[in-house]
Protein backbone atom coordinates (compact mmCIF):
# COMPACT_ATOMS: atom_id res chain seq x y z
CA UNK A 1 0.00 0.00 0.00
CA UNK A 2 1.80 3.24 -1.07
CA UNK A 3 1.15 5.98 1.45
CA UNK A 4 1.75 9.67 1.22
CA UNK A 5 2.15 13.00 3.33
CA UNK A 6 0.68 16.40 2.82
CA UNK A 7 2.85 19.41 3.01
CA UNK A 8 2.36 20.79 5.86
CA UNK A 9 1.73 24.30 4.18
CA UNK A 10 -1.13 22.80 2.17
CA UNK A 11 -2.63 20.86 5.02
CA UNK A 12 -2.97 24.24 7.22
CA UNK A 13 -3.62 26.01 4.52
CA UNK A 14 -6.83 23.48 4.12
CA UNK A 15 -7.72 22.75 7.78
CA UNK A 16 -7.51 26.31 8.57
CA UNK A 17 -8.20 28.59 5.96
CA UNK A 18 -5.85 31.25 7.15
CA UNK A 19 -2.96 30.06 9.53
CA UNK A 20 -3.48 33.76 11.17
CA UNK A 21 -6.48 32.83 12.64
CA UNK A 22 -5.93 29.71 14.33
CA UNK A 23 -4.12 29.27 17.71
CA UNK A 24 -0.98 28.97 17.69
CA UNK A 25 -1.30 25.65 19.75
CA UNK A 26 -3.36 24.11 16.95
CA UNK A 27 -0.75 24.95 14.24
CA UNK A 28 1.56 23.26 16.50
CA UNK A 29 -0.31 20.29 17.12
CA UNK A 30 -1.20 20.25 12.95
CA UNK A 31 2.61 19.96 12.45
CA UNK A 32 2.97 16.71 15.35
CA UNK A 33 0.08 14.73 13.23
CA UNK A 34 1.21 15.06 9.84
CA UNK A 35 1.74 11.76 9.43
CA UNK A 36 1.46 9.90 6.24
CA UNK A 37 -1.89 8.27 4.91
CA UNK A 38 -2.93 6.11 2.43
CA UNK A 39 -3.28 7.15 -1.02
CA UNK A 40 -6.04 5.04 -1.18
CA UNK A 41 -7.99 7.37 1.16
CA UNK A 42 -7.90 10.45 -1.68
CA UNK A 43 -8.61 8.22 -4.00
CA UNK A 44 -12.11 6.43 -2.68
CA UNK A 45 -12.82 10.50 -1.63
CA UNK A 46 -13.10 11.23 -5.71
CA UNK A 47 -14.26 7.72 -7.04
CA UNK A 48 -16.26 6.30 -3.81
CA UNK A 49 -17.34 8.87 -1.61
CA UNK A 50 -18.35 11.62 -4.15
CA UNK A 51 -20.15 10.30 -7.32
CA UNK A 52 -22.08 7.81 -4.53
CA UNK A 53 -22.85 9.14 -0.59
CA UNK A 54 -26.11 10.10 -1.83
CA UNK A 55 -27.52 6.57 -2.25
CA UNK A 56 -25.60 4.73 -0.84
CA UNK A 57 -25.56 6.70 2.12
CA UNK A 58 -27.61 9.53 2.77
CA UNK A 59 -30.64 8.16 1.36
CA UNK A 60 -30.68 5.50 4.08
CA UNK A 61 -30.40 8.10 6.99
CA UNK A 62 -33.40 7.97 9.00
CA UNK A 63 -32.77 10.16 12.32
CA UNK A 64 -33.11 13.84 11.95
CA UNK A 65 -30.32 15.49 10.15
CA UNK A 66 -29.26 19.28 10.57
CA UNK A 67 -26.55 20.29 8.06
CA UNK A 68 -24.92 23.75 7.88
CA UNK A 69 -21.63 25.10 6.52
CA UNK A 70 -19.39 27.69 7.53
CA UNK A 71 -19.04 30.69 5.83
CA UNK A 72 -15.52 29.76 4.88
CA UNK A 73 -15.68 26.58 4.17
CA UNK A 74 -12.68 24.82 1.61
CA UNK A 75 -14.06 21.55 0.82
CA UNK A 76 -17.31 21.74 0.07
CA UNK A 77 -19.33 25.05 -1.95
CA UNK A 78 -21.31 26.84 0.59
CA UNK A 79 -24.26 28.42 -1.46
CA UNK A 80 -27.39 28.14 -0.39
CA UNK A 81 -28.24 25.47 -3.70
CA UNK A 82 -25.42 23.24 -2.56
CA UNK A 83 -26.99 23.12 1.11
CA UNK A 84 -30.51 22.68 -0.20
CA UNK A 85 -29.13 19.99 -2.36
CA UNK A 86 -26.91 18.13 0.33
CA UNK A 87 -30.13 18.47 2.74
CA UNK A 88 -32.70 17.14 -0.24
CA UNK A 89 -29.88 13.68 0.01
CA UNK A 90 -31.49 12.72 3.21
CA UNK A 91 -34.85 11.31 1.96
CA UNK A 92 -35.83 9.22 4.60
CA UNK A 93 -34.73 11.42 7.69
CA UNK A 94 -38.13 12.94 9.27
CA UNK A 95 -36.45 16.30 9.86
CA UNK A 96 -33.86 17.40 7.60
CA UNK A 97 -33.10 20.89 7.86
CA UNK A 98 -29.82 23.38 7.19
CA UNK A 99 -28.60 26.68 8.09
């Protein structure tokens, strides 16, 4: 299994948004637990987890479900379509709301 490690300037860059606002501590503690992963892991994320959480996933929710994004959010696209559209995934959930 061939495993990889982010540069740390990337990682930070995507946990974080802006290194100037996080605690200094957290930074820190980014750079101790930088340890390599599987490449496996980004690779399910685009062919696995992507094209497929709706049905195989979401659509088999059935608890209530609040989902909300930050305003700055770097991995997903926080309009209010992409919400409604992430939210509209959980078709069996009694309550599915968003913010």
């Amino acid at each position: 299994m061939e495993f990889i490690t982010s540069a740390i300037e990337d990682k930070n860059r995507l946990m974080f948004s802006s290194p100037d606002t996080a605690d200094p501590a957290a930074i820190e503690a980014s750079e101790r637990m930088n340890l390599p992963f599987p490449l496996a892991e980004i690779v399910s994320l685009r062919n696995v987890w992507v094209p497929h959480w709706r049905e195989r996933w979401a659509s088999h929710v059935v608890v209530p479900v609040y989902y909300a994004l930050p305003e700055r959010e770097v991995a997903f696209v926080g309009t209010q379509e992409h919400v409604d559209e992430c939210v509209q995934a959980f078709t069996k959930s009694n309550d599915a709301s968003e913010s």
